[in-house]
PDB file of N, CA and C in Angstrom:
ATOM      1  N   UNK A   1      -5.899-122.306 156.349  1.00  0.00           N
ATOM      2  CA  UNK A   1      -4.849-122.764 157.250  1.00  0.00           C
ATOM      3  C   UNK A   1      -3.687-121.776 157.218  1.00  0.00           C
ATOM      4  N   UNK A   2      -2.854-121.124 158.312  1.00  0.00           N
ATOM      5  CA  UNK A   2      -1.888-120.668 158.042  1.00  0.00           C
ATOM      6  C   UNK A   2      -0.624-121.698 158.331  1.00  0.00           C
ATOM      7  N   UNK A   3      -0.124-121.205 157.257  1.00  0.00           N
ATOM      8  CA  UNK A   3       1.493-121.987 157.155  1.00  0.00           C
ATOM      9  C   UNK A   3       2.678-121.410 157.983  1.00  0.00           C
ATOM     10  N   UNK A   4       3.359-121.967 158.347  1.00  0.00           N
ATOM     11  CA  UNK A   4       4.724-121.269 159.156  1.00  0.00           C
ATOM     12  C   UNK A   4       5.717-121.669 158.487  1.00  0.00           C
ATOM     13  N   UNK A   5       6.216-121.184 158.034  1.00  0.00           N
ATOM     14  CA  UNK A   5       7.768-121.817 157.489  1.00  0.00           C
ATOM     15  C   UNK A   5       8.866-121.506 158.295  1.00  0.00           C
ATOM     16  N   UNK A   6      10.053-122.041 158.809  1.00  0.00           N
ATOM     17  CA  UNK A   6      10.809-121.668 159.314  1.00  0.00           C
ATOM     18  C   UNK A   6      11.910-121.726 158.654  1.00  0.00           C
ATOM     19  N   UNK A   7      12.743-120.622 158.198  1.00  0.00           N
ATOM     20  CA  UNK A   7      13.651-120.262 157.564  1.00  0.00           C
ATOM     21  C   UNK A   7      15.218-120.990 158.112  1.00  0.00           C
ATOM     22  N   UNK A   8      15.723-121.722 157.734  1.00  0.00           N
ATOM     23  CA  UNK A   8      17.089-122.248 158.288  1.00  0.00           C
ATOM     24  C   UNK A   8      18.425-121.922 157.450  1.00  0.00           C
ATOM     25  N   UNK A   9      19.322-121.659 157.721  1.00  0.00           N
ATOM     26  CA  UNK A   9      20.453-122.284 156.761  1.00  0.00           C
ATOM     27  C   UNK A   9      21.522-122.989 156.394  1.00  0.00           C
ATOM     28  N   UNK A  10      22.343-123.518 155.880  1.00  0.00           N
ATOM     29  CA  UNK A  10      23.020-124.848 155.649  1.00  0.00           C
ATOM     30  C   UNK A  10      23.590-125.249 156.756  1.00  0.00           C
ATOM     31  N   UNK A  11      23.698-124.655 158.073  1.00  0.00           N
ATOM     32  CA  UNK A  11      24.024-125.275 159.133  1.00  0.00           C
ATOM     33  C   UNK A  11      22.881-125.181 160.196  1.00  0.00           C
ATOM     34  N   UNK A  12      21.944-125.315 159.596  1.00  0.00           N
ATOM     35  CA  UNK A  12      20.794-125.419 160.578  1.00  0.00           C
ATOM     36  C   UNK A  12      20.601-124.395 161.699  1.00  0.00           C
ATOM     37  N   UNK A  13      21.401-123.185 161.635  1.00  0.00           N
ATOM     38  CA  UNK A  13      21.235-122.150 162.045  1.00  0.00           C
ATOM     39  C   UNK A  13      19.475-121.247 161.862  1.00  0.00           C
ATOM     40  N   UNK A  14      18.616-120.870 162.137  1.00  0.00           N
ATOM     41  CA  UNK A  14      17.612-120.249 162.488  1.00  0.00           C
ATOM     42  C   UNK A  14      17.817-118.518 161.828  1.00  0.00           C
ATOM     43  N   UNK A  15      17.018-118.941 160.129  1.00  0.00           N
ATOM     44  CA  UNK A  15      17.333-116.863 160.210  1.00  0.00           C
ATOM     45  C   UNK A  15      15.842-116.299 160.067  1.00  0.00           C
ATOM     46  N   UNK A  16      15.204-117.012 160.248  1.00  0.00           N
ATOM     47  CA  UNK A  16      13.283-116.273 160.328  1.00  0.00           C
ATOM     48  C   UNK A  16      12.747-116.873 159.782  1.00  0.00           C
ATOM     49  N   UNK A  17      11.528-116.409 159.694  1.00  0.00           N
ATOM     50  CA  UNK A  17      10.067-117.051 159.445  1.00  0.00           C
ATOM     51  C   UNK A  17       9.570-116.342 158.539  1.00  0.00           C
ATOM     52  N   UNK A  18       8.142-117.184 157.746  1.00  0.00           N
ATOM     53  CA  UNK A  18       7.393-116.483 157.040  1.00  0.00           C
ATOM     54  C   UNK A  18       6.014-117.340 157.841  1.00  0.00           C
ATOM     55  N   UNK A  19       4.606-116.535 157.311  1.00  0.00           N
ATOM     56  CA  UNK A  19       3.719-116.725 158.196  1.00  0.00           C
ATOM     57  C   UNK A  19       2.724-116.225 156.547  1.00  0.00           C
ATOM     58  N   UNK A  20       2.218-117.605 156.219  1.00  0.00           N
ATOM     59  CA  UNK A  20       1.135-116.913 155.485  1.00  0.00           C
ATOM     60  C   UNK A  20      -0.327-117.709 155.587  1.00  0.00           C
ATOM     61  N   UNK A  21      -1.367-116.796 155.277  1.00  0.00           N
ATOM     62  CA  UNK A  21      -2.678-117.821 154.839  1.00  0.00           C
ATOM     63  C   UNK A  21      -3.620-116.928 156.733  1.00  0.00           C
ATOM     64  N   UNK A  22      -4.661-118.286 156.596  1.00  0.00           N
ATOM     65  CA  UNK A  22      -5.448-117.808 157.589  1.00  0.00           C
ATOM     66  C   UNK A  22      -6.070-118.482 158.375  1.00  0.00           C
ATOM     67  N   UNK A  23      -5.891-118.861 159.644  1.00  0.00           N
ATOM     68  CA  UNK A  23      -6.627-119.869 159.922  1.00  0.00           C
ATOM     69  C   UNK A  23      -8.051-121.135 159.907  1.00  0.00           C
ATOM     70  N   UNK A  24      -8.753-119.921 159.461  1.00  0.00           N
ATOM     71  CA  UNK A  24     -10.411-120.536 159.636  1.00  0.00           C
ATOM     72  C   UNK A  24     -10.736-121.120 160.699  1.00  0.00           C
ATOM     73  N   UNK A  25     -10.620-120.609 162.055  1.00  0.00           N
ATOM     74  CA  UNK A  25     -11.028-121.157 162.820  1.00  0.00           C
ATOM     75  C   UNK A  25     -12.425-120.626 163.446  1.00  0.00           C
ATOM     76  N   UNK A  26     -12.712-119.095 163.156  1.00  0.00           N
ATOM     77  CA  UNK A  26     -13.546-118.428 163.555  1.00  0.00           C
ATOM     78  C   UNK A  26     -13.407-117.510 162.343  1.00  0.00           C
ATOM     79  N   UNK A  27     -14.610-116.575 162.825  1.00  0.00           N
ATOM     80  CA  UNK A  27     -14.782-115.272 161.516  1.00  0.00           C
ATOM     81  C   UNK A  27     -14.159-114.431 162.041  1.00  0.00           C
ATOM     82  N   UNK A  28     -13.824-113.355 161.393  1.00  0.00           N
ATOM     83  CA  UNK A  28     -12.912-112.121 161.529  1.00  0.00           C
ATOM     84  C   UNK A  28     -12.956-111.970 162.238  1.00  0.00           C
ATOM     85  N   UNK A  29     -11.761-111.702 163.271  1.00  0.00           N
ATOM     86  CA  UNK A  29     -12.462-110.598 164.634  1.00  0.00           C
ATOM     87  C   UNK A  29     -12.158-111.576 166.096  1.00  0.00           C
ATOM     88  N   UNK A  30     -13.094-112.936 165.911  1.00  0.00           N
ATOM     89  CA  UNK A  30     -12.817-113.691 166.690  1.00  0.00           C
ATOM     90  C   UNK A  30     -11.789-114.609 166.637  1.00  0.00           C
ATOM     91  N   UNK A  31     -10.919-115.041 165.913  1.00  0.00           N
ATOM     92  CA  UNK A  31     -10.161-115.954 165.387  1.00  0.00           C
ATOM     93  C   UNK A  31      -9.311-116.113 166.011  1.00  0.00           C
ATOM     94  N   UNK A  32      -9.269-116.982 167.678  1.00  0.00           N
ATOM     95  CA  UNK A  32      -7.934-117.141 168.347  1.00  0.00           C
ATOM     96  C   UNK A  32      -6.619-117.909 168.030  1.00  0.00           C
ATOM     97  N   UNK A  33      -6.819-119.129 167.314  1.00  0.00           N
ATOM     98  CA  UNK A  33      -5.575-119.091 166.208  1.00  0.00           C
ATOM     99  C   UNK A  33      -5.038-117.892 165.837  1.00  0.00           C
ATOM    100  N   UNK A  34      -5.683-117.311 164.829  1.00  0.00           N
ATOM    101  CA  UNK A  34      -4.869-116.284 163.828  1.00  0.00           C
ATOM    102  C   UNK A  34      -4.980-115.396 164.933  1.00  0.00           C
ATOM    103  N   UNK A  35      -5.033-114.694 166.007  1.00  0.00           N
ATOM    104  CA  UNK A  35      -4.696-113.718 166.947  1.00  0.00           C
ATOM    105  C   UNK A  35      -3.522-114.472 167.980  1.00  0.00           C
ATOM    106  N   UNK A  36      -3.237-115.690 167.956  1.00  0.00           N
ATOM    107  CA  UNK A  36      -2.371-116.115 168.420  1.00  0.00           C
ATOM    108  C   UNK A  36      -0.974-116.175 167.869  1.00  0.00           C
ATOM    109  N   UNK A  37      -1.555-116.697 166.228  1.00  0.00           N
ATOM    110  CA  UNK A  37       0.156-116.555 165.492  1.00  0.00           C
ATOM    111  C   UNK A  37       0.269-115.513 165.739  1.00  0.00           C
ATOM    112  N   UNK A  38      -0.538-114.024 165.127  1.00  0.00           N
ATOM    113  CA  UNK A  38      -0.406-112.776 164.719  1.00  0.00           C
ATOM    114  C   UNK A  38       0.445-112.272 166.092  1.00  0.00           C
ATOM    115  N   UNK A  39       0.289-112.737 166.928  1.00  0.00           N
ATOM    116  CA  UNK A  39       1.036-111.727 168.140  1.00  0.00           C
ATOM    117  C   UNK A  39       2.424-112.316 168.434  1.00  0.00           C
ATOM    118  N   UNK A  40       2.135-113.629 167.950  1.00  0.00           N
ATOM    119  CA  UNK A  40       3.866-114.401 168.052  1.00  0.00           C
ATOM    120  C   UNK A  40       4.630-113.719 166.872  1.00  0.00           C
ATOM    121  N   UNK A  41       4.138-113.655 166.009  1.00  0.00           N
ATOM    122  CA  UNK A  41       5.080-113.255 164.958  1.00  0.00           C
ATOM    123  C   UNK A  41       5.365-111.793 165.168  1.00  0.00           C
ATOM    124  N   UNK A  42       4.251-111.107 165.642  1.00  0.00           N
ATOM    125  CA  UNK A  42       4.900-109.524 165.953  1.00  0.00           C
ATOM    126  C   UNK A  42       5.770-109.419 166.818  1.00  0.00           C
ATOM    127  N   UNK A  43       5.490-109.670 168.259  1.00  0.00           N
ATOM    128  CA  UNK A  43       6.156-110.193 168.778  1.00  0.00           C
ATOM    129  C   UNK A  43       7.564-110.294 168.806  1.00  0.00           C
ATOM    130  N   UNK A  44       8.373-111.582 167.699  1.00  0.00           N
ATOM    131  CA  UNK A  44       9.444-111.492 167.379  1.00  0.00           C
ATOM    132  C   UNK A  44      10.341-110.881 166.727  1.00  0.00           C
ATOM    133  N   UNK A  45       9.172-109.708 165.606  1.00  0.00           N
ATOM    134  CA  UNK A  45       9.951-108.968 165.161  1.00  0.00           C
ATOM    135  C   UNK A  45       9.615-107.302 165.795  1.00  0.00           C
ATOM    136  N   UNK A  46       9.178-107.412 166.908  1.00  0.00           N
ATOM    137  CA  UNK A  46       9.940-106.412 167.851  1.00  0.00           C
ATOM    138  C   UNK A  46      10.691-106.346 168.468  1.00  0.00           C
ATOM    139  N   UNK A  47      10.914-107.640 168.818  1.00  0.00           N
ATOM    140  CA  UNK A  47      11.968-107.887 169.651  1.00  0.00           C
ATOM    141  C   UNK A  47      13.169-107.916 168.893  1.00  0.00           C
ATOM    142  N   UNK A  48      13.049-108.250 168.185  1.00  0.00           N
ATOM    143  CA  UNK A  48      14.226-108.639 166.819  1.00  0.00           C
ATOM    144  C   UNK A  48      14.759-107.049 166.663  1.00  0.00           C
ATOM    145  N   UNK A  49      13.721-105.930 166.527  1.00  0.00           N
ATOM    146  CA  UNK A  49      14.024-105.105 166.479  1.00  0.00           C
ATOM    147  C   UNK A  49      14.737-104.023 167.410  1.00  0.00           C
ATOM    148  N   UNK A  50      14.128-104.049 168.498  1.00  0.00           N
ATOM    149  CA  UNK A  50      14.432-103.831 169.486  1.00  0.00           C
ATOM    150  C   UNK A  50      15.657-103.764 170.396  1.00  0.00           C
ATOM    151  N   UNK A  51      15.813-105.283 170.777  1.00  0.00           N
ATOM    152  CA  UNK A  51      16.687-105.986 171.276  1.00  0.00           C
ATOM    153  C   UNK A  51      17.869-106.353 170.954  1.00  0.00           C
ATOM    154  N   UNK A  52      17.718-106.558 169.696  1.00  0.00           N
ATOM    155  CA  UNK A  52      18.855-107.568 169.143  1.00  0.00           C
ATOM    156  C   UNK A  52      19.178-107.528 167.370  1.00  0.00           C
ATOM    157  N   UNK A  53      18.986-107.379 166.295  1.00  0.00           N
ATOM    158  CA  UNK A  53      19.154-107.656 165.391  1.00  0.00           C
ATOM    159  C   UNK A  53      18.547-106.632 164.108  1.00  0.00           C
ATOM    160  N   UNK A  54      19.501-106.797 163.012  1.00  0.00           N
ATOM    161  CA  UNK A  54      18.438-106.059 161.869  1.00  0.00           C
ATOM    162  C   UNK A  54      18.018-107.147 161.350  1.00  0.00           C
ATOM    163  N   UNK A  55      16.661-106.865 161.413  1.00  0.00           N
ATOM    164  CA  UNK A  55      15.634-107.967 160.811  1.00  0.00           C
ATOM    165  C   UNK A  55      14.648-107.100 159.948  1.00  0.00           C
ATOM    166  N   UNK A  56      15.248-107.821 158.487  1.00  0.00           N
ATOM    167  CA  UNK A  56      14.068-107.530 157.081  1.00  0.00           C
ATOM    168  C   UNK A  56      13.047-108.140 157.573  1.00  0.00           C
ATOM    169  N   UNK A  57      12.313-107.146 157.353  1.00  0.00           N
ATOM    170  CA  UNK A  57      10.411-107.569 157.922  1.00  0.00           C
ATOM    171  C   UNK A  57      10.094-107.140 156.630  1.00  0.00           C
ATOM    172  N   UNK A  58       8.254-107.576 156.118  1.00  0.00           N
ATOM    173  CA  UNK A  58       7.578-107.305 155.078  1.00  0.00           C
ATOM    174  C   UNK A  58       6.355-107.966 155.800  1.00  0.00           C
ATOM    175  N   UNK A  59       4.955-107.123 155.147  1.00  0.00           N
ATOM    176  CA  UNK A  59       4.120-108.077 155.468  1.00  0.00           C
ATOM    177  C   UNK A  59       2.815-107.493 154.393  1.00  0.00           C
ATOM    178  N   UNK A  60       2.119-107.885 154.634  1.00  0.00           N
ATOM    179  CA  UNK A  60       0.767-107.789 153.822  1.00  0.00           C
ATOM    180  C   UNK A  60      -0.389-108.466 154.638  1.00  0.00           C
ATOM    181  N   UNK A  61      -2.053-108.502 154.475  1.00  0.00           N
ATOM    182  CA  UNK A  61      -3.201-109.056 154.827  1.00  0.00           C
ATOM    183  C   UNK A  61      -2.676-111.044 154.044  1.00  0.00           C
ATOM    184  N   UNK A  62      -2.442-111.274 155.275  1.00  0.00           N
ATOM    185  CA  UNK A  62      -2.092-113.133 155.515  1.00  0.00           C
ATOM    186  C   UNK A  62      -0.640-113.240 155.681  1.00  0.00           C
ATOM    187  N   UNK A  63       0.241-112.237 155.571  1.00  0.00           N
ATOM    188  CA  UNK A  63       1.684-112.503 155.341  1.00  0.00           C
ATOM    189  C   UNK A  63       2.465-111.912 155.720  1.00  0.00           C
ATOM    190  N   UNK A  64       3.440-112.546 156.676  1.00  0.00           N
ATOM    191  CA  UNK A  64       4.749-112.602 157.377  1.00  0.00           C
ATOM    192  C   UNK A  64       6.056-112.351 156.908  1.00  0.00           C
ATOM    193  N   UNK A  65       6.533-112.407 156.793  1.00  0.00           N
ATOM    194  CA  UNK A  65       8.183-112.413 156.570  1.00  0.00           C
ATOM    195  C   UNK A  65       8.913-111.885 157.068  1.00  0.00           C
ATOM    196  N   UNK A  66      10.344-112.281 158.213  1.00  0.00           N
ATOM    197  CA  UNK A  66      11.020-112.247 159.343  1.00  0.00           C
ATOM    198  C   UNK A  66      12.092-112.788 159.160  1.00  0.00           C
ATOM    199  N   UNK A  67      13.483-112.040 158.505  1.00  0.00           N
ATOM    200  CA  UNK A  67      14.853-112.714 158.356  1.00  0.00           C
ATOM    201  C   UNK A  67      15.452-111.610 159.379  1.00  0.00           C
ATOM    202  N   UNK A  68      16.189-112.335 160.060  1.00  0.00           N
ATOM    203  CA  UNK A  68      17.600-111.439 160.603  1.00  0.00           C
ATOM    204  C   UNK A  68      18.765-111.851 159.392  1.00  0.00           C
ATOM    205  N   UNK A  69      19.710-110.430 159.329  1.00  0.00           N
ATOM    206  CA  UNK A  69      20.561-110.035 158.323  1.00  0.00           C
ATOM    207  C   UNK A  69      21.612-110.788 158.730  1.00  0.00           C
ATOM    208  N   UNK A  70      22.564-111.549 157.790  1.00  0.00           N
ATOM    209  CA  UNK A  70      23.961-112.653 158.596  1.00  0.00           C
ATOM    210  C   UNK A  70      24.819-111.327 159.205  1.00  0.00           C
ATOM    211  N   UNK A  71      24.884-110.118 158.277  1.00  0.00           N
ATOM    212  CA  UNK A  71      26.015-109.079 158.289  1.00  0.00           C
ATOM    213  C   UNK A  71      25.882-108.747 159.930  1.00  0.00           C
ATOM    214  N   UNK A  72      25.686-109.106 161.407  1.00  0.00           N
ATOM    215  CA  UNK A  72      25.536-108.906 162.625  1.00  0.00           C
ATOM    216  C   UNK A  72      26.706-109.398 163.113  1.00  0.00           C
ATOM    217  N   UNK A  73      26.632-108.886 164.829  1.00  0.00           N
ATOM    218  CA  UNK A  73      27.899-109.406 165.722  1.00  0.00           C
ATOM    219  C   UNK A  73      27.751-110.986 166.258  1.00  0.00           C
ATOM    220  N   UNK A  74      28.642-111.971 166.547  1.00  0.00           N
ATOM    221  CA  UNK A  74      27.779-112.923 166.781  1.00  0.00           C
ATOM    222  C   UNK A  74      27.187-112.564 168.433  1.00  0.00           C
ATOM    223  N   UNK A  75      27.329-111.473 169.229  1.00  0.00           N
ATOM    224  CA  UNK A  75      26.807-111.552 170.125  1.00  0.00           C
ATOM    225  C   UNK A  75      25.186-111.514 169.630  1.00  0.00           C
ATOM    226  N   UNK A  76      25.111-110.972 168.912  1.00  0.00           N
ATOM    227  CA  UNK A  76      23.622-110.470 168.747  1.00  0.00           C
ATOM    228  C   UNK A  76      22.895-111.743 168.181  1.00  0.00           C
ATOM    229  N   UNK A  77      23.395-112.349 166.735  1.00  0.00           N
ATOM    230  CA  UNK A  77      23.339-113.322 166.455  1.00  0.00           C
ATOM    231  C   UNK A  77      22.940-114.178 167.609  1.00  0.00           C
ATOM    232  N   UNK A  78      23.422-114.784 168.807  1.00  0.00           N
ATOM    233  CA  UNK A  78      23.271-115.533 169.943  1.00  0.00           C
ATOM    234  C   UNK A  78      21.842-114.627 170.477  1.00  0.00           C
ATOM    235  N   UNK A  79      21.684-113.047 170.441  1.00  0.00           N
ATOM    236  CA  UNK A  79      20.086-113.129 171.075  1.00  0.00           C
ATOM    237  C   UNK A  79      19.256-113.432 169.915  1.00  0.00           C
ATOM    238  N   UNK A  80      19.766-112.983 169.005  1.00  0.00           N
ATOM    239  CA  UNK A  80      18.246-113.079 167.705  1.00  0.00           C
ATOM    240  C   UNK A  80      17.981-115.039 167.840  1.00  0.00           C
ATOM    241  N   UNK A  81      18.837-115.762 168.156  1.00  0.00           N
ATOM    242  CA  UNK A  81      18.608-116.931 168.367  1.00  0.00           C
ATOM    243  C   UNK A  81      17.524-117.300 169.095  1.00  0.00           C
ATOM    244  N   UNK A  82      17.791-116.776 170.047  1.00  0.00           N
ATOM    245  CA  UNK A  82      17.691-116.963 171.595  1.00  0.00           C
ATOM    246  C   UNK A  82      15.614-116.488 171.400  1.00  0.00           C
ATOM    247  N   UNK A  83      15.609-115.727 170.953  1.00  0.00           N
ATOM    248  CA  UNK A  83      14.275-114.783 170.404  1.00  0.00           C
ATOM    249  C   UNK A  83      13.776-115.359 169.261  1.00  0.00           C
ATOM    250  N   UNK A  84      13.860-115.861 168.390  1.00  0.00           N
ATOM    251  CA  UNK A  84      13.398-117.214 167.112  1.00  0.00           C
ATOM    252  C   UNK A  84      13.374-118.302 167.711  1.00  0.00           C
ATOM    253  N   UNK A  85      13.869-119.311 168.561  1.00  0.00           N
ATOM    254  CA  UNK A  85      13.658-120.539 169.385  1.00  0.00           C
ATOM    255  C   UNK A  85      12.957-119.900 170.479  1.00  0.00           C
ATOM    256  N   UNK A  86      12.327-118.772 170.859  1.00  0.00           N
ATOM    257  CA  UNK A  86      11.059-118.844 171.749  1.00  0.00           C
ATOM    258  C   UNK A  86      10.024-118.892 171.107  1.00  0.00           C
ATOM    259  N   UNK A  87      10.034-117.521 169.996  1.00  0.00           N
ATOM    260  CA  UNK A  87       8.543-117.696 169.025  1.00  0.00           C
ATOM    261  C   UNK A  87       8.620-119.140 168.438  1.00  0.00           C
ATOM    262  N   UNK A  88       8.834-119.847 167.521  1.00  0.00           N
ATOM    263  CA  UNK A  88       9.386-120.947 167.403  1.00  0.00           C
ATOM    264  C   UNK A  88       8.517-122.219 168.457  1.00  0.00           C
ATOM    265  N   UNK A  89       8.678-122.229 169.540  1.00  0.00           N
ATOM    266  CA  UNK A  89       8.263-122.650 170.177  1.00  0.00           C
ATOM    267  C   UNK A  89       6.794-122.426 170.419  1.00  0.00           C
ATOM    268  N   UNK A  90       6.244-121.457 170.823  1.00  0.00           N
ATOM    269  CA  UNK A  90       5.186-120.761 170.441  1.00  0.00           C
ATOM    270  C   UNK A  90       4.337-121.298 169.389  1.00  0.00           C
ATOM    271  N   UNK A  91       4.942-121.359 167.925  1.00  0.00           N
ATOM    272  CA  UNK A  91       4.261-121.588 167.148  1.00  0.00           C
ATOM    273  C   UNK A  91       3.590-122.956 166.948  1.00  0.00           C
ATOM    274  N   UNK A  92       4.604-124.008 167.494  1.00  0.00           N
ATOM    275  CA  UNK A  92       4.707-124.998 167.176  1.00  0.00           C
ATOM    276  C   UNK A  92       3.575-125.792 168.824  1.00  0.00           C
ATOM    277  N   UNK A  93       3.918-124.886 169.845  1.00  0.00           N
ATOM    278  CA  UNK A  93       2.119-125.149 170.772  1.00  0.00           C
ATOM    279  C   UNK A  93       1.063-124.539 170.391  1.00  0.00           C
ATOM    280  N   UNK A  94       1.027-124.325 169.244  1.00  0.00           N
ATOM    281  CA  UNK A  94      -0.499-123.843 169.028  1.00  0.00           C
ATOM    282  C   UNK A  94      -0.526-124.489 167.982  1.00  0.00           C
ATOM    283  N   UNK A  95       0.513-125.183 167.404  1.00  0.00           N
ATOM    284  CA  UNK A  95       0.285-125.914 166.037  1.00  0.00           C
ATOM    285  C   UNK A  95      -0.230-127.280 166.542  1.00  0.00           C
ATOM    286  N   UNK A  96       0.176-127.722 167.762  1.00  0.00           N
ATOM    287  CA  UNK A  96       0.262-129.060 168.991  1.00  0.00           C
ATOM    288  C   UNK A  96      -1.246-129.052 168.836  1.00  0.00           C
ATOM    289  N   UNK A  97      -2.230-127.940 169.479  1.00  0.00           N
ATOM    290  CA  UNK A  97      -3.221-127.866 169.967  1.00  0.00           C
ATOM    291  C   UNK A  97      -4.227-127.660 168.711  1.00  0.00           C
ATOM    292  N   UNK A  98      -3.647-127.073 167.528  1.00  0.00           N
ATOM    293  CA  UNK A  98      -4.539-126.244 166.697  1.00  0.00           C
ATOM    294  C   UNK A  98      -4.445-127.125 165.201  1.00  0.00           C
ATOM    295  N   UNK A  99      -3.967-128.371 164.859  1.00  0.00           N
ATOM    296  CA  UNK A  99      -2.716-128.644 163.993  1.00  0.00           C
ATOM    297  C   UNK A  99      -4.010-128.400 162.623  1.00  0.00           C
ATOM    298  N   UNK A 100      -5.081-128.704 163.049  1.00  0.00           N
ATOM    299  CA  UNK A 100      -5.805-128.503 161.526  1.00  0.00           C
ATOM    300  C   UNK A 100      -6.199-126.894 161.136  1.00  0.00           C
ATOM    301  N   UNK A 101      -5.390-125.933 161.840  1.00  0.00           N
ATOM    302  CA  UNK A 101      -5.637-124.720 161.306  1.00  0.00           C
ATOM    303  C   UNK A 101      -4.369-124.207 161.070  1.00  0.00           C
ATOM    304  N   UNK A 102      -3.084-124.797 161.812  1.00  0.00           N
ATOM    305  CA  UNK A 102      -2.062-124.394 161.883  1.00  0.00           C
ATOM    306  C   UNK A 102      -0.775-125.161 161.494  1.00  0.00           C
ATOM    307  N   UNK A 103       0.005-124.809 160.601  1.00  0.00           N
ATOM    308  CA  UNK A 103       1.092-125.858 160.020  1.00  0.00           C
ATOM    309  C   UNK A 103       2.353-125.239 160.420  1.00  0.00           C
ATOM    310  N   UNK A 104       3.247-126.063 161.120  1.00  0.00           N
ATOM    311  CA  UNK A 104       4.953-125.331 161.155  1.00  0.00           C
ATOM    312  C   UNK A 104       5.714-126.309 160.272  1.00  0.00           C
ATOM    313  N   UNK A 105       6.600-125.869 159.127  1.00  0.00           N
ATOM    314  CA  UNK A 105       7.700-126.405 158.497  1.00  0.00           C
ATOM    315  C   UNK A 105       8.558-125.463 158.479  1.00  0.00           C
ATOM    316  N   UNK A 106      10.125-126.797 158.223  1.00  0.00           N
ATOM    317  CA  UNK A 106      11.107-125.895 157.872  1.00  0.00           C
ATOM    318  C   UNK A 106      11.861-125.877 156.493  1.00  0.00           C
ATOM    319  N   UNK A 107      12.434-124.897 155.813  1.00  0.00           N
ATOM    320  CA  UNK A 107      12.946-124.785 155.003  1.00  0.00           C
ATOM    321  C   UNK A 107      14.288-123.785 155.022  1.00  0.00           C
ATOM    322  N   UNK A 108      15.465-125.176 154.709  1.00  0.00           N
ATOM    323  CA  UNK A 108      17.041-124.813 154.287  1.00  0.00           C
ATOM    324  C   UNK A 108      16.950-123.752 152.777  1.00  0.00           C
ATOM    325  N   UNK A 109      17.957-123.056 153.157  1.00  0.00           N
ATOM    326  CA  UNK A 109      17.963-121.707 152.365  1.00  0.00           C
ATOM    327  C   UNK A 109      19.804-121.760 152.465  1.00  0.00           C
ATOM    328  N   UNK A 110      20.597-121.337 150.734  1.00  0.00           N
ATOM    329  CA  UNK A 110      21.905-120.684 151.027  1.00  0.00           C
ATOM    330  C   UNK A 110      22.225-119.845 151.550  1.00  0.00           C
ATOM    331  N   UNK A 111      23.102-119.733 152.730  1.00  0.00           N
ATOM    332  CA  UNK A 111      23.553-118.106 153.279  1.00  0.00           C
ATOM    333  C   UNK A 111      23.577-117.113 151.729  1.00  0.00           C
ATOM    334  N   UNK A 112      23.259-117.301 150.778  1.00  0.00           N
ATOM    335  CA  UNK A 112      23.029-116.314 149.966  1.00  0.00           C
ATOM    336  C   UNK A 112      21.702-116.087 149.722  1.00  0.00           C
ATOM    337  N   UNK A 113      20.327-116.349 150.298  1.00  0.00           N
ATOM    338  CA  UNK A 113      19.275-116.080 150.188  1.00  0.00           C
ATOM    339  C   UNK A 113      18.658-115.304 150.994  1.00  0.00           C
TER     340      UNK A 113
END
C-alpha cells in the first residue's frame, strides 16, 4: 500500500508531503496506482520548483518527501499553496477510487520541523 502523509503545521497551513511504500496493484511496470501517485508527486515538486517555492525534496525506490521552506515571500507561500491543494486533491481521488492500495493522512508538525 502506499501511504501519503500530508505534512501540516500548527495552523493547519499545508508544508508537503511524504509518499512511501507501493501499491500492489499490478507488477512492475504496469501499476496504475503507483504511476498515478508517482506523477502527482513529481508533478508537485516541479512545480514547487519551478513556479513557486524552495522545496526540500529527497527520495529513494518507494519514497517521497516534499516540504516547502517557511523562510519564503508570502506571495509565493499563497502559490506553493495553491500547488499542494491541487496535488492534494489528486491524491485523495485516487485514494476515493483506489482506497485499498492507497492511503492519504495528515500529520501536524512544529514550524520547527
Amino acid at each position: 500500500m502506499i501511504k501519503i502523509c500530508i505534512i501540516k503545521d500548527n495552523r493547519s497551513l499545508i508544508r508537503g508531503f511524504t509518499v512511501k511504500g507501493h501499491a500492489g496493484y499490478a507488477g512492475s511496470g504496469n501499476d496504475i496506482v503507483c504511476a498515478a501517485i508517482s506523477a502527482l508527486a513529481y508533478t508537485a515538486v516541479g512545480a514547487l520548483s519551478k513556479f513557486s517555492a524552495v522545496c526540500d525534496y529527497d527520495e529513494s525506490h518507494g519514497y517521497m518527501k516534499c516540504i516547502v521552506s517557511d523562510n519564503i515571500s508570502e506571495t509565493l507561500k499563497r502559490k506553493a499553496k495553491i500547488i499542494l491543494e491541487t496535488i492534494i486533491l489528486g491524491f485523495k481521488q485516487i485514494e476515493s477510487e483506489y482506497g485499498g492500495y492507497v492511503s492519504v493522512s495528515d500529520k501536524e508538525v512544529s514550524a520547527d520541523d
